[in-house]
Protein backbone atom coordinates (compact mmCIF):
# COMPACT_ATOMS: atom_id res chain seq x y z
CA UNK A 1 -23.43 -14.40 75.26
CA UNK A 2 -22.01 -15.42 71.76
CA UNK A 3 -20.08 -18.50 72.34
CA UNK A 4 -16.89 -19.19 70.81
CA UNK A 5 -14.26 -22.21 71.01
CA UNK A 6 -11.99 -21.43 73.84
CA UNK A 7 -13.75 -18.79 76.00
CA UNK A 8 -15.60 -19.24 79.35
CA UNK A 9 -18.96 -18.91 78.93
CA UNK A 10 -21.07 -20.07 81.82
CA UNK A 11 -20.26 -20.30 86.05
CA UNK A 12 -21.01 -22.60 88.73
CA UNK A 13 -21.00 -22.17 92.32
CA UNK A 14 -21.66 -26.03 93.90
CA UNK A 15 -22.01 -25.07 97.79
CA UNK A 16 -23.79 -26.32 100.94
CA UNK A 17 -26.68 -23.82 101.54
CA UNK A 18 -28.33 -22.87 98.69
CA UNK A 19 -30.47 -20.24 100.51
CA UNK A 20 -27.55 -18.39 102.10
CA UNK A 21 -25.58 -17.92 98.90
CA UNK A 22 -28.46 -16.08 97.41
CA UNK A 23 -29.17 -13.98 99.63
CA UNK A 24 -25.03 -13.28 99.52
CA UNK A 25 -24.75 -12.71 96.02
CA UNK A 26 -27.40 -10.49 95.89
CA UNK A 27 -26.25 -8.43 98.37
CA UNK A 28 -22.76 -8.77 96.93
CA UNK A 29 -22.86 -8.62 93.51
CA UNK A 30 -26.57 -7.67 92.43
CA UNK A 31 -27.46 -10.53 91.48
CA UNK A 32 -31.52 -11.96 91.06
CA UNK A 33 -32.18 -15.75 91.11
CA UNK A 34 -34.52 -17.73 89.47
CA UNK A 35 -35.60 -21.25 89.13
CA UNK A 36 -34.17 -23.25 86.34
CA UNK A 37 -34.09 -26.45 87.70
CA UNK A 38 -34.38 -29.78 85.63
CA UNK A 39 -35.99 -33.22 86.51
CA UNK A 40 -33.68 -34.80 89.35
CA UNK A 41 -31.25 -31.82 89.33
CA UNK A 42 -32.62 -28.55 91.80
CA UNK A 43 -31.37 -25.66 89.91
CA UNK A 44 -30.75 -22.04 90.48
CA UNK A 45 -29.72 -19.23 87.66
CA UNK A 46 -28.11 -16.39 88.84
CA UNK A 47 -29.06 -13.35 86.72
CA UNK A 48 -27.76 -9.40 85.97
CA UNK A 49 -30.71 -7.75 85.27
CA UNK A 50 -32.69 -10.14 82.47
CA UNK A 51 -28.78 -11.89 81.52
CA UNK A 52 -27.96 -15.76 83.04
CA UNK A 53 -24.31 -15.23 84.67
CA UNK A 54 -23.94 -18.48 86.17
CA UNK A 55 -25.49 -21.36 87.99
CA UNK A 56 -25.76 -22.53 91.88
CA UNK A 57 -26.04 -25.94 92.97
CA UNK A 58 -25.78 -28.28 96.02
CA UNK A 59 -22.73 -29.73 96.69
CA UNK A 60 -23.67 -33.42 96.49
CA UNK A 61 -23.18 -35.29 99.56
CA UNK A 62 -20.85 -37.86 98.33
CA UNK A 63 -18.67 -35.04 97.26
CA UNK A 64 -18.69 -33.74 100.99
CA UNK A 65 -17.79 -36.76 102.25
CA UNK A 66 -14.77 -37.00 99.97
CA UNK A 67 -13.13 -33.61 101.04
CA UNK A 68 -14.82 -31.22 98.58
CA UNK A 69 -15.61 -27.82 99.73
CA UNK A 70 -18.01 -24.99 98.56
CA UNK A 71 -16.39 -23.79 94.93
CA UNK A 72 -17.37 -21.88 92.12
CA UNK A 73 -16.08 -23.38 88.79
CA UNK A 74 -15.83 -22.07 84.95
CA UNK A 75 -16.57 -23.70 82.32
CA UNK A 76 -14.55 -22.99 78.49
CA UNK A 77 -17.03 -23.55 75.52
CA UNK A 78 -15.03 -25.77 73.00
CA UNK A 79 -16.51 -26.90 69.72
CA UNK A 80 -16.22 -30.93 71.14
CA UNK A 81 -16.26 -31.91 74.61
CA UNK A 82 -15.15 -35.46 73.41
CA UNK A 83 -12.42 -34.35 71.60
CA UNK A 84 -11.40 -31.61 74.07
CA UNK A 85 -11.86 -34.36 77.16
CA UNK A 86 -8.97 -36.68 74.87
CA UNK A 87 -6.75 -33.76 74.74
CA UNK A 88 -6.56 -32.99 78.15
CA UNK A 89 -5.70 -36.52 79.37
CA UNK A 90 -2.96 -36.66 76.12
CA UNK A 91 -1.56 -33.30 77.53
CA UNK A 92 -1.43 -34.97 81.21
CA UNK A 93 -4.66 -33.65 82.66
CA UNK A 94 -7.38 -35.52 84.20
CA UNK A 95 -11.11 -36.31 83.27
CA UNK A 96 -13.21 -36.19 86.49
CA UNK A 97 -16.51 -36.41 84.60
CA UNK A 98 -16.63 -37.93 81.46
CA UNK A 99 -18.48 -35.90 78.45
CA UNK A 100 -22.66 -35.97 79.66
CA UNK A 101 -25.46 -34.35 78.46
CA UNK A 102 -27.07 -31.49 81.25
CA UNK A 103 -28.98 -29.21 81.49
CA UNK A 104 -26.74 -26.68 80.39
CA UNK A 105 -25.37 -28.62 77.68
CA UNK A 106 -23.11 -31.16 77.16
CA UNK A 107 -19.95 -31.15 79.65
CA UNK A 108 -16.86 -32.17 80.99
CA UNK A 109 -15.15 -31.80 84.44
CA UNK A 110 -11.77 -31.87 84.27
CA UNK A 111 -8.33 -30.68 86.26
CA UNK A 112 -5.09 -29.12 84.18
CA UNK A 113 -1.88 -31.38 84.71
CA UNK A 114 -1.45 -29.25 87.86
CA UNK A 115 -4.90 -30.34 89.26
CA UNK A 116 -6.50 -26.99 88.78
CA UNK A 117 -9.79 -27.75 87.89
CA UNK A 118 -12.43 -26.43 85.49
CA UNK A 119 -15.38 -27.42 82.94
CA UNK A 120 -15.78 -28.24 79.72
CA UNK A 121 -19.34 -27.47 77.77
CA UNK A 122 -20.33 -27.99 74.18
CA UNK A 123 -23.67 -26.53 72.61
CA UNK A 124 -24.55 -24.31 76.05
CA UNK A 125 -28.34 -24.10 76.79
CA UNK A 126 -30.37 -21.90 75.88
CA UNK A 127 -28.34 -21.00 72.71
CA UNK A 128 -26.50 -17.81 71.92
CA UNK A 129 -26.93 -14.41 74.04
CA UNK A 130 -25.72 -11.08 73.70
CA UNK A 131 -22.11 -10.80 74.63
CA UNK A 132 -21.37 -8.50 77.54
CA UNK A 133 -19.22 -5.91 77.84
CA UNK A 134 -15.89 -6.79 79.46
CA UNK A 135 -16.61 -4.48 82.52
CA UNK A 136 -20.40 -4.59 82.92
CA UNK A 137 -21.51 -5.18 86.79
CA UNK A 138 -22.73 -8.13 87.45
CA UNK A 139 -20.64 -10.03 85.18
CA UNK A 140 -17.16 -11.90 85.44
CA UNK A 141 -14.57 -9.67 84.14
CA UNK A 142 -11.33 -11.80 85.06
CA UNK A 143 -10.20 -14.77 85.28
CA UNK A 144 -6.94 -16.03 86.96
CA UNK A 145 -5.21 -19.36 87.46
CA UNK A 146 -2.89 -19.75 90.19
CA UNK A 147 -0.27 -22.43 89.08
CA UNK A 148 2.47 -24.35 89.99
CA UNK A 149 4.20 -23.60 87.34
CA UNK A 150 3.11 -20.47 85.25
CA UNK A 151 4.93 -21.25 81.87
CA UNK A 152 3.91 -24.93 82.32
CA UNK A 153 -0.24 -24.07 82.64
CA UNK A 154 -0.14 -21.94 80.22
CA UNK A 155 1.19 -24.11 77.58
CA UNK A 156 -1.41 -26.92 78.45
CA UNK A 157 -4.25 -24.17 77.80
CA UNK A 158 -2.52 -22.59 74.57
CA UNK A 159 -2.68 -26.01 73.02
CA UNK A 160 -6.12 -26.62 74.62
CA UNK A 161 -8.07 -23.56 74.40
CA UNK A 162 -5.89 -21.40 71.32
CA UNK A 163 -5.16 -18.77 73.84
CA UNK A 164 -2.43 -16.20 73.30
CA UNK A 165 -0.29 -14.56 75.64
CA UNK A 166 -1.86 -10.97 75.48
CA UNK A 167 0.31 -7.70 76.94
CA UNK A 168 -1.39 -4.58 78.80
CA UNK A 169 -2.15 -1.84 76.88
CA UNK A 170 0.64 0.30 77.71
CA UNK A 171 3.37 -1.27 80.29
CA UNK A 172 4.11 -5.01 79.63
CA UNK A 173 3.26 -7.53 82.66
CA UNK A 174 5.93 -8.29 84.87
CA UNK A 175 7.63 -12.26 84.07
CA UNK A 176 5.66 -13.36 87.12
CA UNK A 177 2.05 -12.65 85.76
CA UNK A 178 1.08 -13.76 82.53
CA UNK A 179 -2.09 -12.42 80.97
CA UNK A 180 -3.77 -14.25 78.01
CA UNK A 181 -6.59 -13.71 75.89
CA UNK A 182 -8.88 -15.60 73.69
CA UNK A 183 -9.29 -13.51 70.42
CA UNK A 184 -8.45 -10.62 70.49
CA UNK A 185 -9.72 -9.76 74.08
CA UNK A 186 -7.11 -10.57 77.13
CA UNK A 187 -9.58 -12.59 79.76
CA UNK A 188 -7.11 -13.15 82.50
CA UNK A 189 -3.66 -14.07 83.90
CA UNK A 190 -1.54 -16.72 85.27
CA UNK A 191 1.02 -16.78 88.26
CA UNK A 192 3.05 -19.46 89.85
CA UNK A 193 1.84 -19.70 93.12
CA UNK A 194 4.61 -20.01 95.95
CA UNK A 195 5.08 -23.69 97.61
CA UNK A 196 3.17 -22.37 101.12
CA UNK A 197 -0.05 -21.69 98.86
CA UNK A 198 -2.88 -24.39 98.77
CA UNK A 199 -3.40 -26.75 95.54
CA UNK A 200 -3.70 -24.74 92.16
CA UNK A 201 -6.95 -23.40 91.25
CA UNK A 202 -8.82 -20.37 88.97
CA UNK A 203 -9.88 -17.50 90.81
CA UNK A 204 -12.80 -15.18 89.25
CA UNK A 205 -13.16 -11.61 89.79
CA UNK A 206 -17.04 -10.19 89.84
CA UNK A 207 -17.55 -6.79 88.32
CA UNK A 208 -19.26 -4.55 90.75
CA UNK A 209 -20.23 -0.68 90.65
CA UNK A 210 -18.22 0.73 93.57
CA UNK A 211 -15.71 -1.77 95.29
CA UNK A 212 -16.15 -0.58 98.51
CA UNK A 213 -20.07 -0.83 98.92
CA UNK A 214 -19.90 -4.46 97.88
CA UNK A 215 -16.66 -5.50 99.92
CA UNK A 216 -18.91 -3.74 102.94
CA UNK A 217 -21.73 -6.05 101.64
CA UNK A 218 -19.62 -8.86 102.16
CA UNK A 219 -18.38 -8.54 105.53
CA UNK A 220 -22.53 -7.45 106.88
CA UNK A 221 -22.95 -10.64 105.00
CA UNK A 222 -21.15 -13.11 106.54
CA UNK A 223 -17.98 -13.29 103.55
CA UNK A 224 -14.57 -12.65 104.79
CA UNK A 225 -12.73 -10.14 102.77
CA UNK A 226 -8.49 -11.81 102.68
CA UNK A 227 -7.05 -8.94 100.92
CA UNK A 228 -8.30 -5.25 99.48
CA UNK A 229 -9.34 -3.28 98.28
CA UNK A 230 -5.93 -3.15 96.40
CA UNK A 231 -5.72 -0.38 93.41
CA UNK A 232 -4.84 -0.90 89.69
CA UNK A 233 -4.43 1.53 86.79
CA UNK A 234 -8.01 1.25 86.12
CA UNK A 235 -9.63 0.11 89.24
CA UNK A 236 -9.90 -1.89 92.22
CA UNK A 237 -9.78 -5.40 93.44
CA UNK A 238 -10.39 -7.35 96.33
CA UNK A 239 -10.25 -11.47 97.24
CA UNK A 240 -13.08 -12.76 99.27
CA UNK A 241 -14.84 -15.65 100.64
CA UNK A 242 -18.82 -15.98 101.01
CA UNK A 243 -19.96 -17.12 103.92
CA UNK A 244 -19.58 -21.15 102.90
CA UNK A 245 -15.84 -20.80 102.24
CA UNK A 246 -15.67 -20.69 98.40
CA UNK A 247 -13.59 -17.89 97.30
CA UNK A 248 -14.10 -15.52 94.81
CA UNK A 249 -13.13 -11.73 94.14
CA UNK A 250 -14.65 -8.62 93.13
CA UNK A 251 -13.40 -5.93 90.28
CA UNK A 252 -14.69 -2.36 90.61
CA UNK A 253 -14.04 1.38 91.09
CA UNK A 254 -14.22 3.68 93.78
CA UNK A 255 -16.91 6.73 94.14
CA UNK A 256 -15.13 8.21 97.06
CA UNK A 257 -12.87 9.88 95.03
CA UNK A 258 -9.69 7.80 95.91
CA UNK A 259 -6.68 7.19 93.73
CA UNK A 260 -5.00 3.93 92.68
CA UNK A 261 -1.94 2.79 94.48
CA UNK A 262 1.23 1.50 92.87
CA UNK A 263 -0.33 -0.72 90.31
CA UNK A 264 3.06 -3.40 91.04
CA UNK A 265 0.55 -4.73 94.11
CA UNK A 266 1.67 -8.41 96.00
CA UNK A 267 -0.86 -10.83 95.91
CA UNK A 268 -1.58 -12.46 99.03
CA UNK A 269 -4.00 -14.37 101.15
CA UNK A 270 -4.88 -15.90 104.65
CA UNK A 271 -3.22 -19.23 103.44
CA UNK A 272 -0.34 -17.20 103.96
CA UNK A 273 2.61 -16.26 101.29
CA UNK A 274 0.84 -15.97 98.37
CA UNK A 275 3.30 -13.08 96.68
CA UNK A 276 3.08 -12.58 93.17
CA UNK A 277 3.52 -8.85 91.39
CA UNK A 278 1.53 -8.32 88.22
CA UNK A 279 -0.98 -5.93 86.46
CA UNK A 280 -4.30 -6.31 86.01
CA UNK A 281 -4.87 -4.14 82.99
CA UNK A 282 -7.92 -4.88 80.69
CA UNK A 283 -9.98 -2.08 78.39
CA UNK A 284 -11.47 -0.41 81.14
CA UNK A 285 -13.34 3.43 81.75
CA UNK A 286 -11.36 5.36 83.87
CA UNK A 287 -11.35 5.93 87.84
């Protein structure tokens, strides 16, 4: 993908069987694996078709035994991780890992003000790819941050990242859903999450060929599927688990020749109360 200053540009899953989340995501998503791992560091690159979409990793030990969980993470290319890394602590945020040279470049953990956390990565490895289509399978085609407090998170990341707030392409967002984009292309959205919800984190959605063959994957799988399918104007979502707890969510259409429900949908979860009504609407074929 073509890299630019405030876009995410590569994925991590960190989780606690490596084998098992393979064999998951390529049932799942379509996904192939292959080896990419680096002197020290065990490495796995998940691929659609020939195209790296993201990495999986262990989840280090000494992370377990501090409370972390299986997770997948983004990471926002910026022009300097240094620089980037001083902002965010300026704006209130915190530095988890300092900027450090990787094998996918040079990164940055770090968590927004509200302790949603993401990564930071300067000069990704291997250079420049083609960019994807917005809604080609196998790719992430959303990206959404649920916050404590929407107007809040998304001022941090304007003054971070550049982005914009971005409206849908024919009927503006409802106040409770925020989409943004970087550029001119809208990438994702932001809600306040209620007070019964967990801590704040970023959600991604997976683009998939038909919704309902992979949300069928997941269950045979061992995934958990919390909520969907659930229909937009232009497609369907639905909010999963894989089969190590880490949470992600899948972004497809139907071939069974079913039609979208009121596109005002309440999101929800098993944590209970999640409830916040917004459109999904990106550039997108139709149903």
């Amino acid at each position: 993908m073509v890299v630019h200053h405030g876009r995410f540009a590569w994925y991590e899953l960190m989780t606690t069987d490596i084998a098992a989340a393979r064999a998951f995501y390529a049932k799942v998503v379509g996904w192939n694996a292959q080896d990419a791992s680096a002197p020290g560091l065990p490495y796995t690159q998940f691929t659609a078709g020939q195209a790296p979409v993201a990495g999986l990793l262990d989840l280090p030990e000494g992370a377990r035994k501090m409370g972390a969980t299986p997770r997948w993470m983004g990471y926002v290319a910026v022009d300097d991780v240094a620089a980037a890394s001083a902002q965010i602590s300026r704006l209130g945020g915190t530095v988890y890992v300092p900027p450090t040279d990787t094998n996918i470049g040079r990164i940055a953990v770090v968590a927004d003000p509200q302790t949603a956390t993401l990564a930071l990565v300067e000069g990704l490895k291997p250079g420049p790819r083609p960019a994807a289509a917005p809604e080609q399978p196998g790719h992430v085609g959303w990206h959404e941050l649920l916050a404590t407090d929407r107007d809040r998170a998304f001022a941090f990341y304007s003054s971070l990242f550049d982005w914009r707030k971005a409206n849908a392409d024919s009927t503006p967002a409802p106040d409770s859903y925020q989409m943004f984009a970087a550029g001119e292309q809208a990438i994702g959205g932001i809600f306040t999450k209620p007070a019964t919800a967990p801590v704040p984190f970023w959600l991604l959605y997976f683009n998939v060929d038909d919704i309902d063959a992979a949300v069928a994957q997941v269950t045979a799988n061992g995934g958990r599927v919390l909520e969907g399918p659930i229909g937009l104007p232009d497609g369907w979502i639905a909010r999963c688990v894989d089969p190590q707890d880490a949470m992600f969510a899948l972004l497809g259409h139907r071939t069974r020749g079913s039609t979208a429900t009121d596109s005002a949908i309440g999101w929800s979860a098993s944590w209970g109360g999640i409830s916040s009504k917004g459109r999904l609407v990106t550039k997108r074929r139709p149903l």
